[in-house]
PDB file of N, CA and C in Angstrom:
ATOM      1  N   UNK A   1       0.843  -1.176   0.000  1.00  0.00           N
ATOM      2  CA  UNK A   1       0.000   0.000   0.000  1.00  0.00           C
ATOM      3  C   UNK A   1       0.893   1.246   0.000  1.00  0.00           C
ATOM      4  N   UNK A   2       0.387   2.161  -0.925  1.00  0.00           N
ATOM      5  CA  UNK A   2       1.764   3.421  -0.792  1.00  0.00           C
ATOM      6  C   UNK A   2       1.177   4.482  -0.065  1.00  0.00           C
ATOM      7  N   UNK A   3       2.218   4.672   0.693  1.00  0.00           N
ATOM      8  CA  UNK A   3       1.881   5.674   2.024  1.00  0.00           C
ATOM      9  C   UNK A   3       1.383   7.335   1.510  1.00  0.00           C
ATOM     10  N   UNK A   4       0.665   8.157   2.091  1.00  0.00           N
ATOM     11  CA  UNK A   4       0.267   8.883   1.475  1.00  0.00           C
ATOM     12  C   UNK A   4       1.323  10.394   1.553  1.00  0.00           C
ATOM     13  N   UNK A   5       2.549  10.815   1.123  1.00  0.00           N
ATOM     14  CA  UNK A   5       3.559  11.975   1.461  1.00  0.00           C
ATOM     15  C   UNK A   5       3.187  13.155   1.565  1.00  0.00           C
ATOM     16  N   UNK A   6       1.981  13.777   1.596  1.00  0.00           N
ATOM     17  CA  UNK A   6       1.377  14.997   2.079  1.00  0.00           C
ATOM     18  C   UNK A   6       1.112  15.220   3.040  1.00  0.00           C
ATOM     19  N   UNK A   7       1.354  16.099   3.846  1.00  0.00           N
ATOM     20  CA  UNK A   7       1.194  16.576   5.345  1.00  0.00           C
ATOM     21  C   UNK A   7      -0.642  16.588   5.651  1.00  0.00           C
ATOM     22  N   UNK A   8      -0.439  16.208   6.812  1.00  0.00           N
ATOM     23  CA  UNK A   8      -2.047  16.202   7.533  1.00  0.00           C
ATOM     24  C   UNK A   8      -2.694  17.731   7.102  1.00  0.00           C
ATOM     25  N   UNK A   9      -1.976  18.812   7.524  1.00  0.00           N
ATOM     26  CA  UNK A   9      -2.159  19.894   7.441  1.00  0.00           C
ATOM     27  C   UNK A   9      -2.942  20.876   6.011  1.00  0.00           C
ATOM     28  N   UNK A  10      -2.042  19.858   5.020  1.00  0.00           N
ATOM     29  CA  UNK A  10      -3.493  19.736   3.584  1.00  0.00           C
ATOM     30  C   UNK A  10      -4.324  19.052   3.688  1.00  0.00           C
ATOM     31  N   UNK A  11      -4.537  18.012   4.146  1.00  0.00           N
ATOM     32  CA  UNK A  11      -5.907  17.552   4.094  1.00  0.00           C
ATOM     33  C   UNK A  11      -6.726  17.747   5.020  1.00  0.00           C
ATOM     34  N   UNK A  12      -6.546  18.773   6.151  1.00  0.00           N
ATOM     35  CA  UNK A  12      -7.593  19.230   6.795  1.00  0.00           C
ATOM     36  C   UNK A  12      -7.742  20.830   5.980  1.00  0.00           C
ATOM     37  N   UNK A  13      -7.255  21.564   5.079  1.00  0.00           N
ATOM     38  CA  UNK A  13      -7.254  22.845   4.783  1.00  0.00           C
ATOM     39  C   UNK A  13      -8.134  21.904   3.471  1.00  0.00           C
ATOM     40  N   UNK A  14      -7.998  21.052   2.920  1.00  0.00           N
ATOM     41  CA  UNK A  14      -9.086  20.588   1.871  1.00  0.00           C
ATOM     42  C   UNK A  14     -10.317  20.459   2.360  1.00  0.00           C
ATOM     43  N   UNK A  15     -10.185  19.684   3.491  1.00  0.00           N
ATOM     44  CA  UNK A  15     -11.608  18.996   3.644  1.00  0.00           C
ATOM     45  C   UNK A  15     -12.667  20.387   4.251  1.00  0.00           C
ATOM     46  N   UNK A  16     -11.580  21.058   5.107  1.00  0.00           N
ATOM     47  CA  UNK A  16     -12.241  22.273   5.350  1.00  0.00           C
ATOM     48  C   UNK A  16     -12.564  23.173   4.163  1.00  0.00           C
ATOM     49  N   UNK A  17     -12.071  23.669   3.121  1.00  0.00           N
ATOM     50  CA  UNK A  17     -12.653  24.056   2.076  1.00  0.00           C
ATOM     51  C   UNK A  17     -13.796  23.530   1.096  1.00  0.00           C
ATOM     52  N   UNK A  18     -14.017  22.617   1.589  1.00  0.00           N
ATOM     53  CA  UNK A  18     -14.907  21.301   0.787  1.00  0.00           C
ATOM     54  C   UNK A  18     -15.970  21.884   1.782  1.00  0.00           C
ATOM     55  N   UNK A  19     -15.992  21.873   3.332  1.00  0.00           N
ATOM     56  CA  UNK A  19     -17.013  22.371   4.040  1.00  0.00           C
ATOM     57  C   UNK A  19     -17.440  23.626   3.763  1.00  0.00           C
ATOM     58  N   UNK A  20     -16.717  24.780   4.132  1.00  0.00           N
ATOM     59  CA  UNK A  20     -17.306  26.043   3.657  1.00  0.00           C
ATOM     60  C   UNK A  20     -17.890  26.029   2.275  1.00  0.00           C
ATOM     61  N   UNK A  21     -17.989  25.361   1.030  1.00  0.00           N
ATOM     62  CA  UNK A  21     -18.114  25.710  -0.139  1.00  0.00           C
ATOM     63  C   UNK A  21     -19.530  24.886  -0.229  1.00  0.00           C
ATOM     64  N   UNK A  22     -20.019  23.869   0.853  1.00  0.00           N
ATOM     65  CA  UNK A  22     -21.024  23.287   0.886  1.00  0.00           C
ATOM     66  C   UNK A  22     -21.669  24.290   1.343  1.00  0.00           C
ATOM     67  N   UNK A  23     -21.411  24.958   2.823  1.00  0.00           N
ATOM     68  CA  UNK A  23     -22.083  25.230   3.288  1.00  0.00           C
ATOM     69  C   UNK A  23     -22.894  26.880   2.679  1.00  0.00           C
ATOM     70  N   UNK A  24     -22.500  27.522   2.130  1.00  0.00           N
ATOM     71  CA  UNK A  24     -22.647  28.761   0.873  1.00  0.00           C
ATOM     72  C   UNK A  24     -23.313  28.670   0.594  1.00  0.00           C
ATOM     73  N   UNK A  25     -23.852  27.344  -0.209  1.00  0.00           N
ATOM     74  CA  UNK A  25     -24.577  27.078  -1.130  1.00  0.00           C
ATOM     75  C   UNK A  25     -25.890  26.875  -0.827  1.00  0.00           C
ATOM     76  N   UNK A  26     -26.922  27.429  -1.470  1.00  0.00           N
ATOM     77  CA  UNK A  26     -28.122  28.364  -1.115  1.00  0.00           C
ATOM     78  C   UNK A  26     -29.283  26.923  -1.050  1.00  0.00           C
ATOM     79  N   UNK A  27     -29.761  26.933  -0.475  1.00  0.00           N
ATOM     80  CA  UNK A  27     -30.700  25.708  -0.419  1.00  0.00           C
ATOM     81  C   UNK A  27     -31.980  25.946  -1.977  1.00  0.00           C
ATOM     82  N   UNK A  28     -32.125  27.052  -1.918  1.00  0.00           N
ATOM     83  CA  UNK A  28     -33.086  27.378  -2.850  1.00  0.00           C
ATOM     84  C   UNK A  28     -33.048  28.967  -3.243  1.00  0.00           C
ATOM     85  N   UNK A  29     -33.250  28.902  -4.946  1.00  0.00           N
ATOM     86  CA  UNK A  29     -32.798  30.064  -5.598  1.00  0.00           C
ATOM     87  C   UNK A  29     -33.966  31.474  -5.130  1.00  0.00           C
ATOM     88  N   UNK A  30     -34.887  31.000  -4.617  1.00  0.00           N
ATOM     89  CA  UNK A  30     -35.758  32.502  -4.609  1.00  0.00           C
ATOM     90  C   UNK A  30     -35.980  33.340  -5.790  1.00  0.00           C
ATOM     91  N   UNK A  31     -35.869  32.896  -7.003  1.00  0.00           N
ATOM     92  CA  UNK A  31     -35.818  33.259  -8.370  1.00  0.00           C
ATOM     93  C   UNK A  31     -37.440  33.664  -8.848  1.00  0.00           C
ATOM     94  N   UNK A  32     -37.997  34.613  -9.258  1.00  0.00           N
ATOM     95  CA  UNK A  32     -39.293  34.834 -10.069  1.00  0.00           C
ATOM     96  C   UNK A  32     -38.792  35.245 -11.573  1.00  0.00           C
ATOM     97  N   UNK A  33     -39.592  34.652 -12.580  1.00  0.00           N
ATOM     98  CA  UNK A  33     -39.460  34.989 -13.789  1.00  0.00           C
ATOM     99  C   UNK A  33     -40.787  35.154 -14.510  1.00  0.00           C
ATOM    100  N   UNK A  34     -41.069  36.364 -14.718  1.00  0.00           N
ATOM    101  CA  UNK A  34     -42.585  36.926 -14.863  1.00  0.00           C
ATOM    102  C   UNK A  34     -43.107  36.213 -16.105  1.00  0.00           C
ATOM    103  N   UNK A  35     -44.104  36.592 -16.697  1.00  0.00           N
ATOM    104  CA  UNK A  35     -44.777  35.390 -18.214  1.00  0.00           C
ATOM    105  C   UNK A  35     -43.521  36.131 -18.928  1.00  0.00           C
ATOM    106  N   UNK A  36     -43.380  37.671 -18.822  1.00  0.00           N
ATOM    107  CA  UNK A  36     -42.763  38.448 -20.275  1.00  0.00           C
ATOM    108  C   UNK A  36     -41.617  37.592 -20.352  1.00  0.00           C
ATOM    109  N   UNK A  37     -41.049  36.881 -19.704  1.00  0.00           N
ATOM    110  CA  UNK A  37     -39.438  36.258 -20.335  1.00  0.00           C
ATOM    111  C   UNK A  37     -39.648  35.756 -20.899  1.00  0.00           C
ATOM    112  N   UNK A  38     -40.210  34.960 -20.406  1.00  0.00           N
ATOM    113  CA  UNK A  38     -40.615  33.645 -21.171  1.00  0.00           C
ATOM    114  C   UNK A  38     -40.749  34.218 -23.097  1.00  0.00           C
ATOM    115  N   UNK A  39     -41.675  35.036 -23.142  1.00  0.00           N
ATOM    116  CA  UNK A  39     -42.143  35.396 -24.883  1.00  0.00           C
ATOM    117  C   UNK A  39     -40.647  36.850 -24.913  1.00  0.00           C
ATOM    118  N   UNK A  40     -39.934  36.972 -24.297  1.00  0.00           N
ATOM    119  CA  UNK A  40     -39.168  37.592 -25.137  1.00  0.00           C
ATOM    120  C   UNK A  40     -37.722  36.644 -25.452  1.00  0.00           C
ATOM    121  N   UNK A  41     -37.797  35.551 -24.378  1.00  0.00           N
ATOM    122  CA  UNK A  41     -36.882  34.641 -24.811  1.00  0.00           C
ATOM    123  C   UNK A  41     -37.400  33.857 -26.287  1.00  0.00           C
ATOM    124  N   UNK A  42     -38.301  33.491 -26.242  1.00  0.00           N
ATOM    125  CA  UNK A  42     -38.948  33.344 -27.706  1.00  0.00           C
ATOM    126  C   UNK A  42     -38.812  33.790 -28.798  1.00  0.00           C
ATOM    127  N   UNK A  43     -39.186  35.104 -28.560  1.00  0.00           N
ATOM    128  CA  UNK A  43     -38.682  36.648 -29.510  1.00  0.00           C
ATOM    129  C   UNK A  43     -37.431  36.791 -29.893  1.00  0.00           C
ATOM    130  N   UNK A  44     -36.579  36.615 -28.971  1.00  0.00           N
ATOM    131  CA  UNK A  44     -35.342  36.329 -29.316  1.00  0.00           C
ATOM    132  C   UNK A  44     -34.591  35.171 -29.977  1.00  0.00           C
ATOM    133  N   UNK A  45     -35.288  33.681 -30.109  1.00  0.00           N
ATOM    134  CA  UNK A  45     -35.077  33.065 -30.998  1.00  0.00           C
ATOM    135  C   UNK A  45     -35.498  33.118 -32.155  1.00  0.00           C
ATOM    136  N   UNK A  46     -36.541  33.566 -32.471  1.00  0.00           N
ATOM    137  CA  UNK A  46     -37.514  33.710 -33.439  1.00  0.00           C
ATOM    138  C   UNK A  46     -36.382  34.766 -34.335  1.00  0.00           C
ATOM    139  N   UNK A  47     -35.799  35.864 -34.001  1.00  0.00           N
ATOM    140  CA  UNK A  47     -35.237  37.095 -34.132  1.00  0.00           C
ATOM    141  C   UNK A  47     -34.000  36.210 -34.612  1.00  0.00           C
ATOM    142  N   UNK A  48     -33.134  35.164 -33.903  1.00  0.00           N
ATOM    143  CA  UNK A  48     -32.037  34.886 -34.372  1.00  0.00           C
ATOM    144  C   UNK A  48     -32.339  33.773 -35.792  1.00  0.00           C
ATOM    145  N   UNK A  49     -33.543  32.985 -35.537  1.00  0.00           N
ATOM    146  CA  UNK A  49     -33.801  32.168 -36.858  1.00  0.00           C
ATOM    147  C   UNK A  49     -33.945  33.457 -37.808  1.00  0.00           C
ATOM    148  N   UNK A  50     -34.343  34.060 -38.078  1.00  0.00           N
ATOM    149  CA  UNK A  50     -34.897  35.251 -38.765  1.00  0.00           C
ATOM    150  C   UNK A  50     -33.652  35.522 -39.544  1.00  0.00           C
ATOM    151  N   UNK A  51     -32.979  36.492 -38.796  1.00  0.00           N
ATOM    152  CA  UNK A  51     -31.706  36.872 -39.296  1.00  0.00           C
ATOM    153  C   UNK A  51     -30.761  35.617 -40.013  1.00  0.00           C
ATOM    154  N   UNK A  52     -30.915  34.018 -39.330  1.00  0.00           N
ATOM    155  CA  UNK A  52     -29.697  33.423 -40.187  1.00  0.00           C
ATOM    156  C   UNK A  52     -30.414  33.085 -41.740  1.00  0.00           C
ATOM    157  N   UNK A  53     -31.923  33.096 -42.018  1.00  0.00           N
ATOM    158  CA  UNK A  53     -32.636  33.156 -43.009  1.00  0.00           C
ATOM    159  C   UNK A  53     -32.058  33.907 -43.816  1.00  0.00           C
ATOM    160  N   UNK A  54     -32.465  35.310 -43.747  1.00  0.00           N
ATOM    161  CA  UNK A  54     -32.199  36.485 -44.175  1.00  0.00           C
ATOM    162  C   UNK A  54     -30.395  36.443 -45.190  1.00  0.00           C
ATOM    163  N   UNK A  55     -29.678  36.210 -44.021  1.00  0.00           N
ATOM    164  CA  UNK A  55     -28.489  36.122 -44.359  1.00  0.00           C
ATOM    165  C   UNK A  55     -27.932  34.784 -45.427  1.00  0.00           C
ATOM    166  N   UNK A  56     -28.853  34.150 -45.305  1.00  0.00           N
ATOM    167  CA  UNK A  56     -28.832  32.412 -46.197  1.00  0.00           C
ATOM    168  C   UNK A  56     -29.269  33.317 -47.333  1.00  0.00           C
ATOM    169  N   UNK A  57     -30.566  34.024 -47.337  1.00  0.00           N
ATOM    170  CA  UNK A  57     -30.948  34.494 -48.681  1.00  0.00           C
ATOM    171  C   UNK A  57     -30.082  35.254 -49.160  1.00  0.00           C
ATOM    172  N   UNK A  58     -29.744  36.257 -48.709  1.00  0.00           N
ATOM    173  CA  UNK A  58     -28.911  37.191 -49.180  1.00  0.00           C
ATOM    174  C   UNK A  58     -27.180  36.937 -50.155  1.00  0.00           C
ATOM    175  N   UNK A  59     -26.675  36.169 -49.442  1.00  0.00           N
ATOM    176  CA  UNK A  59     -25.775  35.155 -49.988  1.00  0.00           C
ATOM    177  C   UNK A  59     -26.092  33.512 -50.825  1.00  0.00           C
ATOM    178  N   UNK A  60     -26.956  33.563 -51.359  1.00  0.00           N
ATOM    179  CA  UNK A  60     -27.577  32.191 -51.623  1.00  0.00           C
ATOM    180  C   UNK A  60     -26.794  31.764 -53.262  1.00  0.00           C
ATOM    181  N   UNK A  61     -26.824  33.031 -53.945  1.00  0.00           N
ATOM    182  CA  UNK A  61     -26.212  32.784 -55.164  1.00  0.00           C
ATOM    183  C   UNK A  61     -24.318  32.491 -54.647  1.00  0.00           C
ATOM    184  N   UNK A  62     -24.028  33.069 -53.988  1.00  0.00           N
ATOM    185  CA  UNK A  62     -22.658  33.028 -53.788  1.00  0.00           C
ATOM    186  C   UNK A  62     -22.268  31.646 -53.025  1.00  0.00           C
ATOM    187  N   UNK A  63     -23.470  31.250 -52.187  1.00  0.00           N
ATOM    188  CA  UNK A  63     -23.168  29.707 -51.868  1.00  0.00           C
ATOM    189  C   UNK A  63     -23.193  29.019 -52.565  1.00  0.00           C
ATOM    190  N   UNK A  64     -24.282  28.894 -53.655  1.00  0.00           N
ATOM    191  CA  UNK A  64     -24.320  28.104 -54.886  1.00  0.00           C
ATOM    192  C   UNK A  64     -23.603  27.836 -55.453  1.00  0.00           C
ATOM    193  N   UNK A  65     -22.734  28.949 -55.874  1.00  0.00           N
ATOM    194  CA  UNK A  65     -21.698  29.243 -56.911  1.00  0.00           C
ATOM    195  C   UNK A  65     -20.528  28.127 -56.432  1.00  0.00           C
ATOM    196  N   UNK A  66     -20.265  28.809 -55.211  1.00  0.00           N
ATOM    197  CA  UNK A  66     -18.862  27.837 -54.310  1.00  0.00           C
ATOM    198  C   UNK A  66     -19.135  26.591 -54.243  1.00  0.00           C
ATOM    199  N   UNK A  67     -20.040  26.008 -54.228  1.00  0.00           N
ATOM    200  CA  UNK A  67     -20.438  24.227 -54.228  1.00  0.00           C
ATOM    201  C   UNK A  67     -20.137  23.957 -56.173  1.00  0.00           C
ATOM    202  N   UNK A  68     -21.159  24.773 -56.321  1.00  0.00           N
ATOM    203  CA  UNK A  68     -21.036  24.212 -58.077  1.00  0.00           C
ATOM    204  C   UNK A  68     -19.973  24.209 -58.699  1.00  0.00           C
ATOM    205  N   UNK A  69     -18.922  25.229 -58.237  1.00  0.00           N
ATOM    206  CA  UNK A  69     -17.605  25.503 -58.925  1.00  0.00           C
ATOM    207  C   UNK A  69     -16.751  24.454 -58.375  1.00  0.00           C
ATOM    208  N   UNK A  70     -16.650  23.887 -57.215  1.00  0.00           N
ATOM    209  CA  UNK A  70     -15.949  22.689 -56.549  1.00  0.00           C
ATOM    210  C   UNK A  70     -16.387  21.249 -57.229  1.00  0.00           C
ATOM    211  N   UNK A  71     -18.047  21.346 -57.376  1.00  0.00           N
ATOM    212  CA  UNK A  71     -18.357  19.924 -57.937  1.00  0.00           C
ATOM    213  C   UNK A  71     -18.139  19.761 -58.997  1.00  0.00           C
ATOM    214  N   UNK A  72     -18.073  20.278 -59.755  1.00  0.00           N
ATOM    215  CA  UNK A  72     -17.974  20.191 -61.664  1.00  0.00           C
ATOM    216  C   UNK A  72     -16.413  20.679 -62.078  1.00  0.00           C
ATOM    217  N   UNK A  73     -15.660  19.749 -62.619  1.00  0.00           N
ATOM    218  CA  UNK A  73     -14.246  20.528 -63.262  1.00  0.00           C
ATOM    219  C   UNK A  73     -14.718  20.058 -64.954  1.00  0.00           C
ATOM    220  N   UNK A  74     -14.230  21.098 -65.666  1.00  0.00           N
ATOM    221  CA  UNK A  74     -14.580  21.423 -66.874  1.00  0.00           C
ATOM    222  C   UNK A  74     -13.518  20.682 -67.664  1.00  0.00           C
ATOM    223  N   UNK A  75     -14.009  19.758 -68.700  1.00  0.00           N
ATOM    224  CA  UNK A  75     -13.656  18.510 -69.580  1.00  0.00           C
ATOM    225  C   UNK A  75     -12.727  19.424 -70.681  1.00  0.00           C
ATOM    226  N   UNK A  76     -11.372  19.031 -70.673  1.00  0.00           N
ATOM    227  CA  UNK A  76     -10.617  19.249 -72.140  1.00  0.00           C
ATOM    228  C   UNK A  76     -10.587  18.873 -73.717  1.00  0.00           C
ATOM    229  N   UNK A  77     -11.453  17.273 -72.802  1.00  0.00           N
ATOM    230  CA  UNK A  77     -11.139  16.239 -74.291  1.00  0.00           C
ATOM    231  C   UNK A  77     -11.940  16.579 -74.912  1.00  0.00           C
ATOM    232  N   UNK A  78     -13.193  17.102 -74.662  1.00  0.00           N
ATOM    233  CA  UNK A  78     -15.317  17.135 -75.016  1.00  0.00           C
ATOM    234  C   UNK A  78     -14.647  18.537 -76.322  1.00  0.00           C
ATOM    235  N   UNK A  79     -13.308  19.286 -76.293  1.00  0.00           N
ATOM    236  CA  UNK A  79     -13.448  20.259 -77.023  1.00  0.00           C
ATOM    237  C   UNK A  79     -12.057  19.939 -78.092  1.00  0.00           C
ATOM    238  N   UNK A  80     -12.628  19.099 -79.127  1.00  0.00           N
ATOM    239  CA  UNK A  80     -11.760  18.764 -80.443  1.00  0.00           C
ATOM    240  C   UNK A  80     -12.210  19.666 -81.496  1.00  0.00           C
ATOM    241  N   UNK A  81     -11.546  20.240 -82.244  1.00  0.00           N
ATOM    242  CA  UNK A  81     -11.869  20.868 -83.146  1.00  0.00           C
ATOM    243  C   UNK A  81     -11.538  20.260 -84.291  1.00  0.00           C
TER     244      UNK A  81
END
Protein backbone atom coordinates (compact mmCIF):
# COMPACT_ATOMS: atom_id res chain seq x y z
CA UNK A 1 0.00 0.00 0.00
CA UNK A 2 1.76 3.42 -0.79
CA UNK A 3 1.88 5.67 2.02
CA UNK A 4 0.27 8.88 1.47
CA UNK A 5 3.56 11.98 1.46
CA UNK A 6 1.38 15.00 2.08
CA UNK A 7 1.19 16.58 5.35
CA UNK A 8 -2.05 16.20 7.53
CA UNK A 9 -2.16 19.89 7.44
CA UNK A 10 -3.49 19.74 3.58
CA UNK A 11 -5.91 17.55 4.09
CA UNK A 12 -7.59 19.23 6.80
CA UNK A 13 -7.25 22.84 4.78
CA UNK A 14 -9.09 20.59 1.87
CA UNK A 15 -11.61 19.00 3.64
CA UNK A 16 -12.24 22.27 5.35
CA UNK A 17 -12.65 24.06 2.08
CA UNK A 18 -14.91 21.30 0.79
CA UNK A 19 -17.01 22.37 4.04
CA UNK A 20 -17.31 26.04 3.66
CA UNK A 21 -18.11 25.71 -0.14
CA UNK A 22 -21.02 23.29 0.89
CA UNK A 23 -22.08 25.23 3.29
CA UNK A 24 -22.65 28.76 0.87
CA UNK A 25 -24.58 27.08 -1.13
CA UNK A 26 -28.12 28.36 -1.11
CA UNK A 27 -30.70 25.71 -0.42
CA UNK A 28 -33.09 27.38 -2.85
CA UNK A 29 -32.80 30.06 -5.60
CA UNK A 30 -35.76 32.50 -4.61
CA UNK A 31 -35.82 33.26 -8.37
CA UNK A 32 -39.29 34.83 -10.07
CA UNK A 33 -39.46 34.99 -13.79
CA UNK A 34 -42.59 36.93 -14.86
CA UNK A 35 -44.78 35.39 -18.21
CA UNK A 36 -42.76 38.45 -20.27
CA UNK A 37 -39.44 36.26 -20.34
CA UNK A 38 -40.61 33.65 -21.17
CA UNK A 39 -42.14 35.40 -24.88
CA UNK A 40 -39.17 37.59 -25.14
CA UNK A 41 -36.88 34.64 -24.81
CA UNK A 42 -38.95 33.34 -27.71
CA UNK A 43 -38.68 36.65 -29.51
CA UNK A 44 -35.34 36.33 -29.32
CA UNK A 45 -35.08 33.07 -31.00
CA UNK A 46 -37.51 33.71 -33.44
CA UNK A 47 -35.24 37.10 -34.13
CA UNK A 48 -32.04 34.89 -34.37
CA UNK A 49 -33.80 32.17 -36.86
CA UNK A 50 -34.90 35.25 -38.77
CA UNK A 51 -31.71 36.87 -39.30
CA UNK A 52 -29.70 33.42 -40.19
CA UNK A 53 -32.64 33.16 -43.01
CA UNK A 54 -32.20 36.49 -44.18
CA UNK A 55 -28.49 36.12 -44.36
CA UNK A 56 -28.83 32.41 -46.20
CA UNK A 57 -30.95 34.49 -48.68
CA UNK A 58 -28.91 37.19 -49.18
CA UNK A 59 -25.77 35.15 -49.99
CA UNK A 60 -27.58 32.19 -51.62
CA UNK A 61 -26.21 32.78 -55.16
CA UNK A 62 -22.66 33.03 -53.79
CA UNK A 63 -23.17 29.71 -51.87
CA UNK A 64 -24.32 28.10 -54.89
CA UNK A 65 -21.70 29.24 -56.91
CA UNK A 66 -18.86 27.84 -54.31
CA UNK A 67 -20.44 24.23 -54.23
CA UNK A 68 -21.04 24.21 -58.08
CA UNK A 69 -17.60 25.50 -58.92
CA UNK A 70 -15.95 22.69 -56.55
CA UNK A 71 -18.36 19.92 -57.94
CA UNK A 72 -17.97 20.19 -61.66
CA UNK A 73 -14.25 20.53 -63.26
CA UNK A 74 -14.58 21.42 -66.87
CA UNK A 75 -13.66 18.51 -69.58
CA UNK A 76 -10.62 19.25 -72.14
CA UNK A 77 -11.14 16.24 -74.29
CA UNK A 78 -15.32 17.13 -75.02
CA UNK A 79 -13.45 20.26 -77.02
CA UNK A 80 -11.76 18.76 -80.44
CA UNK A 81 -11.87 20.87 -83.15
Amino acid sequence: MKKDTRPPLFQTRFLFAILIALLMMPLSALAYLDPTTGSMLISAIVGLFASLVLAIKTYWYRIKAFFKRNSTKPDTDDEVA
